[in-house]
C-alpha atoms as a PDB file:
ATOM      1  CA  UNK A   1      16.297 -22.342 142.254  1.00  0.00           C
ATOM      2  CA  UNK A   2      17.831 -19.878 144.936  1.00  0.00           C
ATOM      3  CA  UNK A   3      15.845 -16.820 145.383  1.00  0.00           C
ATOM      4  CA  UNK A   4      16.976 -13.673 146.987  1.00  0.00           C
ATOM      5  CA  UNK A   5      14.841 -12.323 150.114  1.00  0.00           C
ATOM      6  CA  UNK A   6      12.617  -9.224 148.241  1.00  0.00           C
ATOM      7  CA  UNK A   7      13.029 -10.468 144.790  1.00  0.00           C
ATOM      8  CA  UNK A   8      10.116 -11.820 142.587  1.00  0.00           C
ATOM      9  CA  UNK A   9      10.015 -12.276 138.932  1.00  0.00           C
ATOM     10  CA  UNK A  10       6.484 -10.564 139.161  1.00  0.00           C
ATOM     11  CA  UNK A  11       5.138  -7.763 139.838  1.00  0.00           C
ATOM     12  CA  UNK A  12       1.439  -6.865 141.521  1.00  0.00           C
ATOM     13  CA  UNK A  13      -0.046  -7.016 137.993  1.00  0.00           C
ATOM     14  CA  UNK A  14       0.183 -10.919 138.122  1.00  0.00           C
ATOM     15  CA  UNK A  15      -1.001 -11.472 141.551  1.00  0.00           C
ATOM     16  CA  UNK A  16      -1.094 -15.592 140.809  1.00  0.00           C
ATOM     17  CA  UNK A  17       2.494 -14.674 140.258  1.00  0.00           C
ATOM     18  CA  UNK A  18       3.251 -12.942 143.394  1.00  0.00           C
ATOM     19  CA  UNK A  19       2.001 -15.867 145.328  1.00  0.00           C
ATOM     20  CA  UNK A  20       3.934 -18.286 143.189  1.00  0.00           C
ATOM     21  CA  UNK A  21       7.102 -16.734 144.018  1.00  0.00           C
ATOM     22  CA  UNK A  22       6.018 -16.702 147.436  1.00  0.00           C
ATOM     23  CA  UNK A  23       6.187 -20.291 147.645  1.00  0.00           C
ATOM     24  CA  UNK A  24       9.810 -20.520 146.060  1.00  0.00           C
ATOM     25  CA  UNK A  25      10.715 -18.124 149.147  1.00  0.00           C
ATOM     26  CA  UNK A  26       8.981 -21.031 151.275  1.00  0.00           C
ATOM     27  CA  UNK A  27      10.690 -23.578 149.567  1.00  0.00           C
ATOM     28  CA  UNK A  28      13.493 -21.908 150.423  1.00  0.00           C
ATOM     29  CA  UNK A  29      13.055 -21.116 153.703  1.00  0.00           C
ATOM     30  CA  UNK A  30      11.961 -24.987 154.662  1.00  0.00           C
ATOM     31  CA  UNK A  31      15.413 -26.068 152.675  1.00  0.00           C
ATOM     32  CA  UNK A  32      17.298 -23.826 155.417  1.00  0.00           C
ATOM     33  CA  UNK A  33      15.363 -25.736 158.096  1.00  0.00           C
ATOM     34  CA  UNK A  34      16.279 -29.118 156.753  1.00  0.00           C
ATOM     35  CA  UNK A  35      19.849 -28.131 156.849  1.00  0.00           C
ATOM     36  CA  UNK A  36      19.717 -26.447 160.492  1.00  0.00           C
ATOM     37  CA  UNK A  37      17.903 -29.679 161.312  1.00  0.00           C
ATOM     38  CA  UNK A  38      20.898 -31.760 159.996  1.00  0.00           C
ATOM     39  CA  UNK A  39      23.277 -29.640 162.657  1.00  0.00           C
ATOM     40  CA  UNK A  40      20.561 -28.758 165.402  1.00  0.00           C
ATOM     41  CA  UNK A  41      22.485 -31.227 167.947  1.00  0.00           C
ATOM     42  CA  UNK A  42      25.586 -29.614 167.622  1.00  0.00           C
ATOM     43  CA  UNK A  43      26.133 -26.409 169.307  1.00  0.00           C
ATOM     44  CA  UNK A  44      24.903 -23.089 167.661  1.00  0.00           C
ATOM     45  CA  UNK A  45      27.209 -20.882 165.635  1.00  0.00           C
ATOM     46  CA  UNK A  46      26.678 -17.361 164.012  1.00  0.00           C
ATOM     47  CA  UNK A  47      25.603 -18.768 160.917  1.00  0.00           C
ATOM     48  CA  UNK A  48      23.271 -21.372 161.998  1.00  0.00           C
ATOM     49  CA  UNK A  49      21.614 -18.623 164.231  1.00  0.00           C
ATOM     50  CA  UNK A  50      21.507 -16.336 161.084  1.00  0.00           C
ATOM     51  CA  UNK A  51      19.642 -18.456 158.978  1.00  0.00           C
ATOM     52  CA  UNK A  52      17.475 -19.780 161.407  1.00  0.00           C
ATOM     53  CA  UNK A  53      16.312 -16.227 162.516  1.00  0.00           C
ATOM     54  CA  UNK A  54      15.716 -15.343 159.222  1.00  0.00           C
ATOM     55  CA  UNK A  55      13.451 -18.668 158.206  1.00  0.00           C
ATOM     56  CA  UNK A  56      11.797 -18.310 161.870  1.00  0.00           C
ATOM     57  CA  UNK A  57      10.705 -14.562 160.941  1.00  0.00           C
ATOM     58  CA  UNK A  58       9.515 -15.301 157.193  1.00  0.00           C
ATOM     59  CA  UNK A  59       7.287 -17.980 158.737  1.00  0.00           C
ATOM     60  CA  UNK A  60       6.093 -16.087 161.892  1.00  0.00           C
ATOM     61  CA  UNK A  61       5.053 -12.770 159.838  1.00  0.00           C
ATOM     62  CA  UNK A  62       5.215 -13.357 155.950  1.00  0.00           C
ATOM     63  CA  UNK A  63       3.938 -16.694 155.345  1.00  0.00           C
ATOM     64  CA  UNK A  64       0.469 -15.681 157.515  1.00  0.00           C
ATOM     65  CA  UNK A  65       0.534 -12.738 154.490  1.00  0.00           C
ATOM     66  CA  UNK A  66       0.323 -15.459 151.991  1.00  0.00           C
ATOM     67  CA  UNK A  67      -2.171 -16.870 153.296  1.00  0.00           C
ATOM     68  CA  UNK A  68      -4.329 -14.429 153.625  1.00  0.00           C
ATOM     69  CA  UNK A  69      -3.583 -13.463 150.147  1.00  0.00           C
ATOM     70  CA  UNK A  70      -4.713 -16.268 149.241  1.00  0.00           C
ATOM     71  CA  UNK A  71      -8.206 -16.909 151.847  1.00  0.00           C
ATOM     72  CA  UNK A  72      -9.163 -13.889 151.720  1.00  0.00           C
ATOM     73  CA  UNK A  73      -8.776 -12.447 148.606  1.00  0.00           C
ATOM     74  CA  UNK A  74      -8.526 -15.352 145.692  1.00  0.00           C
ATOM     75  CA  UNK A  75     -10.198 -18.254 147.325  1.00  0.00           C
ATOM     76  CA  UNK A  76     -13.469 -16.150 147.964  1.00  0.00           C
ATOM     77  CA  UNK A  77     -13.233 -14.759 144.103  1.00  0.00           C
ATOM     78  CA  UNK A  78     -12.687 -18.277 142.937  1.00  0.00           C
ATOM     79  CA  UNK A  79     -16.130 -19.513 144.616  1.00  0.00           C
ATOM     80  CA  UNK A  80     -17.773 -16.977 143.305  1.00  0.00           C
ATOM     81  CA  UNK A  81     -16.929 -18.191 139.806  1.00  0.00           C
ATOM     82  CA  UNK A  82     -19.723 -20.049 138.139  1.00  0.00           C
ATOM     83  CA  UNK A  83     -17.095 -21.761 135.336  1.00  0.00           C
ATOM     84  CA  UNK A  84     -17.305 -25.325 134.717  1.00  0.00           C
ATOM     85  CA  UNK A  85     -13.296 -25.386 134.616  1.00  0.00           C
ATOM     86  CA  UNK A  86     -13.247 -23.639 138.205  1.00  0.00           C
ATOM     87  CA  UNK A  87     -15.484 -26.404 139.773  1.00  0.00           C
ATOM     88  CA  UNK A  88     -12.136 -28.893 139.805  1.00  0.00           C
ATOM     89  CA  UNK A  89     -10.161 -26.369 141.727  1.00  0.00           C
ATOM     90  CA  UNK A  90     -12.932 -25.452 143.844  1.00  0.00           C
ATOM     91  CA  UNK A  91     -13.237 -28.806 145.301  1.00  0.00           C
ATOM     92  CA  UNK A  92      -9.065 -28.404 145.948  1.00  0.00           C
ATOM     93  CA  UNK A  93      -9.971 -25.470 148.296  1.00  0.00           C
ATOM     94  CA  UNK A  94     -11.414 -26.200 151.437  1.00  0.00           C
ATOM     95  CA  UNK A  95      -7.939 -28.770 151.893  1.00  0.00           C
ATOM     96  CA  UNK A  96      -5.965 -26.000 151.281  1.00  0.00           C
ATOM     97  CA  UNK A  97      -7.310 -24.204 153.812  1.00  0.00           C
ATOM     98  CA  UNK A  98      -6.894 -27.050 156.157  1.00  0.00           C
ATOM     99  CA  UNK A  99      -3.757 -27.169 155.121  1.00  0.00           C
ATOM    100  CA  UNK A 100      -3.154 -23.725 156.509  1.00  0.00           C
ATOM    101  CA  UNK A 101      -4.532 -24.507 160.010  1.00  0.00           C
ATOM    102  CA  UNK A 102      -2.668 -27.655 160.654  1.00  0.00           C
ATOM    103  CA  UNK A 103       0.882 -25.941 158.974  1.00  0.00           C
ATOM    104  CA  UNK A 104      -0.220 -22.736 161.521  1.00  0.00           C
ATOM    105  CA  UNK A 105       0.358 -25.522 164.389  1.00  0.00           C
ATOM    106  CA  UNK A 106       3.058 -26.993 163.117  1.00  0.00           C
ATOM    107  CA  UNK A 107       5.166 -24.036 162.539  1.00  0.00           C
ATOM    108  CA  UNK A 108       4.532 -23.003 166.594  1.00  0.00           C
ATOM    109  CA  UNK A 109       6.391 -25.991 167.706  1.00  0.00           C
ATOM    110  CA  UNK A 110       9.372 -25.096 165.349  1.00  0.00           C
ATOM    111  CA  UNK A 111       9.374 -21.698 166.434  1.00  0.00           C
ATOM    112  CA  UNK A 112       9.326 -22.429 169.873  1.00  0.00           C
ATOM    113  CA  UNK A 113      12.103 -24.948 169.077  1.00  0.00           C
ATOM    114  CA  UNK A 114      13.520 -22.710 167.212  1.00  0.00           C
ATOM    115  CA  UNK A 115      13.619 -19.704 169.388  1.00  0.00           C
ATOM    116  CA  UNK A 116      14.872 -22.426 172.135  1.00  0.00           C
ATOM    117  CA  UNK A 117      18.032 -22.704 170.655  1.00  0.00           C
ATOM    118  CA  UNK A 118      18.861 -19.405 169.709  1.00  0.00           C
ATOM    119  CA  UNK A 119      18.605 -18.512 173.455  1.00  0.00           C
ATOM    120  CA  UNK A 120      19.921 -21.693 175.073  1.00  0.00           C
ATOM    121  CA  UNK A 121      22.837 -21.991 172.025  1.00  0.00           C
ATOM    122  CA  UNK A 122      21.444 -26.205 172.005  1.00  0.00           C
ATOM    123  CA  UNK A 123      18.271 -28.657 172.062  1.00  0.00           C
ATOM    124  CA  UNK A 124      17.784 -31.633 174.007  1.00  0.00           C
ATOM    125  CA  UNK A 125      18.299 -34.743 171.907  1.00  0.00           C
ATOM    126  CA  UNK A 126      14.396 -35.749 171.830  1.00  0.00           C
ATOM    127  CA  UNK A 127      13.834 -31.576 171.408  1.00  0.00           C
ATOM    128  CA  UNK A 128      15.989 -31.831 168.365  1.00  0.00           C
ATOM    129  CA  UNK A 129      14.050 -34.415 166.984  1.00  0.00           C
ATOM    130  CA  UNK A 130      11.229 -33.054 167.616  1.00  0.00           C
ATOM    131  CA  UNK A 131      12.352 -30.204 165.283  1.00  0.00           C
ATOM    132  CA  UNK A 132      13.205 -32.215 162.625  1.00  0.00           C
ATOM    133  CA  UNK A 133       9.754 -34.248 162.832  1.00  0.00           C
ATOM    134  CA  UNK A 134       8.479 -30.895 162.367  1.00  0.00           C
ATOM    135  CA  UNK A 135      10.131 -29.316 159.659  1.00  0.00           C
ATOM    136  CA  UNK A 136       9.780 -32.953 157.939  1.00  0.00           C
ATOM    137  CA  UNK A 137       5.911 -32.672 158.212  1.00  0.00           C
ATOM    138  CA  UNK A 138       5.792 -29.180 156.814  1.00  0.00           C
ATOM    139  CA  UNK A 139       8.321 -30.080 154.160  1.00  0.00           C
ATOM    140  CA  UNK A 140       5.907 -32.598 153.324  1.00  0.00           C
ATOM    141  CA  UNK A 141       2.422 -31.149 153.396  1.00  0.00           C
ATOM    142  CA  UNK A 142       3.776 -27.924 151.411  1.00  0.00           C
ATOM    143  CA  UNK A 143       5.329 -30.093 148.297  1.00  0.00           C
ATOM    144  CA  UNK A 144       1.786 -30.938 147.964  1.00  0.00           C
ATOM    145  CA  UNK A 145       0.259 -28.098 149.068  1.00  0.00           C
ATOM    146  CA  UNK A 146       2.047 -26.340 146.544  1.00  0.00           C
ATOM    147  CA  UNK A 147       1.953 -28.011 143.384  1.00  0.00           C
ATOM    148  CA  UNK A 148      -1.776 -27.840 143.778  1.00  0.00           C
ATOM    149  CA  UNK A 149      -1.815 -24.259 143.587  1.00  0.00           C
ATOM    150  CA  UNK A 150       0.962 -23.769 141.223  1.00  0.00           C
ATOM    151  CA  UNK A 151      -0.603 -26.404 138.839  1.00  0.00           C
ATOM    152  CA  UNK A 152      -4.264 -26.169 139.637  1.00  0.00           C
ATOM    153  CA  UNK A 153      -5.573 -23.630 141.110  1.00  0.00           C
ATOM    154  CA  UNK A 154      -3.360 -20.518 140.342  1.00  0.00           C
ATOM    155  CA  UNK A 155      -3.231 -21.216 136.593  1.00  0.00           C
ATOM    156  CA  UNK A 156      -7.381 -21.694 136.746  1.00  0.00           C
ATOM    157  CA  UNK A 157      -7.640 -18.325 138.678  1.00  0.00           C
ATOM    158  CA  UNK A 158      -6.058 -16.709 135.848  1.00  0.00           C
ATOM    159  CA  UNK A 159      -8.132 -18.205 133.184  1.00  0.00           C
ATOM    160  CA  UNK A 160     -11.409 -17.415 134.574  1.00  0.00           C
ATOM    161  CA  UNK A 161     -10.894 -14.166 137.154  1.00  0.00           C
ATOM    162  CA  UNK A 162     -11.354 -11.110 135.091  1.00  0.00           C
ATOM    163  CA  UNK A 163      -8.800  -8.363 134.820  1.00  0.00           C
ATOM    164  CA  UNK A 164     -10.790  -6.146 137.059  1.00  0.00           C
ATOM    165  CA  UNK A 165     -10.884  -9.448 140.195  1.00  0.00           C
ATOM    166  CA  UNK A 166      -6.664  -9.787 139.621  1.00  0.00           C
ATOM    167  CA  UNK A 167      -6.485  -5.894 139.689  1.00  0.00           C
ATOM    168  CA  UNK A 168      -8.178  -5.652 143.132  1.00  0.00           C
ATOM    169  CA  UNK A 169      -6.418  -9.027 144.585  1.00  0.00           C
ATOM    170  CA  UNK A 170      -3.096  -7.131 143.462  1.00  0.00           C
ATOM    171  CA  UNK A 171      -3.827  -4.175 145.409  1.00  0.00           C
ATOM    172  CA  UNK A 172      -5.293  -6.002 148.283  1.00  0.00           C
ATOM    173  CA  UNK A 173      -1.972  -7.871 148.423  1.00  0.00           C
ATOM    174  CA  UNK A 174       0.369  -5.156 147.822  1.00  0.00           C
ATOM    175  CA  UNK A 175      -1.952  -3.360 150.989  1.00  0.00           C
ATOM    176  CA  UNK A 176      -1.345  -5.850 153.077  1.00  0.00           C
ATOM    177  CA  UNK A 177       2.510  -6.072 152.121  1.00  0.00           C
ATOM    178  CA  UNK A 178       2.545  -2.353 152.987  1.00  0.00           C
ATOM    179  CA  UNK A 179       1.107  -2.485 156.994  1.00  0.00           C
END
């Protein structure tokens, strides 16, 4: 499903939304890295540099957005939640999190990679494998990662949060959109 940079198909009243279409942008964004992976041996060109600067920015200052989105404001409403039906997603949480820290590491080495050939115009042969090994493993862990939340946990969250918890994780996402 392509999805244009600053479009969503919801708005801060469905903040499970929000964060749903966040992870079609990452979807996205890790499908340009797969491609720019397929090429990274050959030398770069404008539109290989394009793309990657763009995925390389949505990871370094977006994605960490999302995720605190989602630690800080849902994830701490969720345990909160004494609801028999929450106690299944609840368990899903504290991976998710580790998730997070692991994909934090992981998406260093492709920026560094990543930054390495936008300034040197090429990668070493084992340094361009290294970059694909990379964007594999993320590619990996947030297929998973993903249909968790999409499947699990967001669709719980708006079952059992009440209007007045989704009003004040909207506005604490659209606040931190905003700095």
């Amino acid at each position: 499903m392509p999805v244009q940079i600053g479009a969503s198909t919801h708005g801060f009243s469905n903040p499970t939304g929000l964060l749903s279409d966040c992870h079609r942008r990452i979807e996205m964004f890790l499908g340009s890295l797969q491609e720019i992976g397929k090429r990274i041996d050959q030398p770069l060109n404008e539109e290989t540099a394009c793309a990657l600067t763009a995925a390389l920015r949505y990871f370094r200052e977006a994605a960490p957005k999302h995720t605190a989105d989602e630690e800080e404001s849902l994830f701490p409403r969720l345990r909160r939640i004494q609801n028999p039906e929450a106690q299944a997603a609840l368990a899903q949480l504290e991976q998710l999190e580790k998730d997070h820290r692991w994909a934090d590491a992981v998406h260093a080495e492709v920026d560094r990679l990543g930054q390495q050939y936008l300034s040197q115009s090429r990668l070493s042969s084992a340094e361009a494998d290294q970059f694909r090994a990379a964007v594999s493993q993320l590619a990996s862990m947030y297929q998973q990662h993903i249909q968790v939340e999409d499947h699990m946990i967001f669709p719980v969250a708006d079952r059992v949060l009440s209007q007045t918890e989704r009003s004040s994780i909207a506005r604490e996402i659209k606040n931190r959109r905003s700095t």
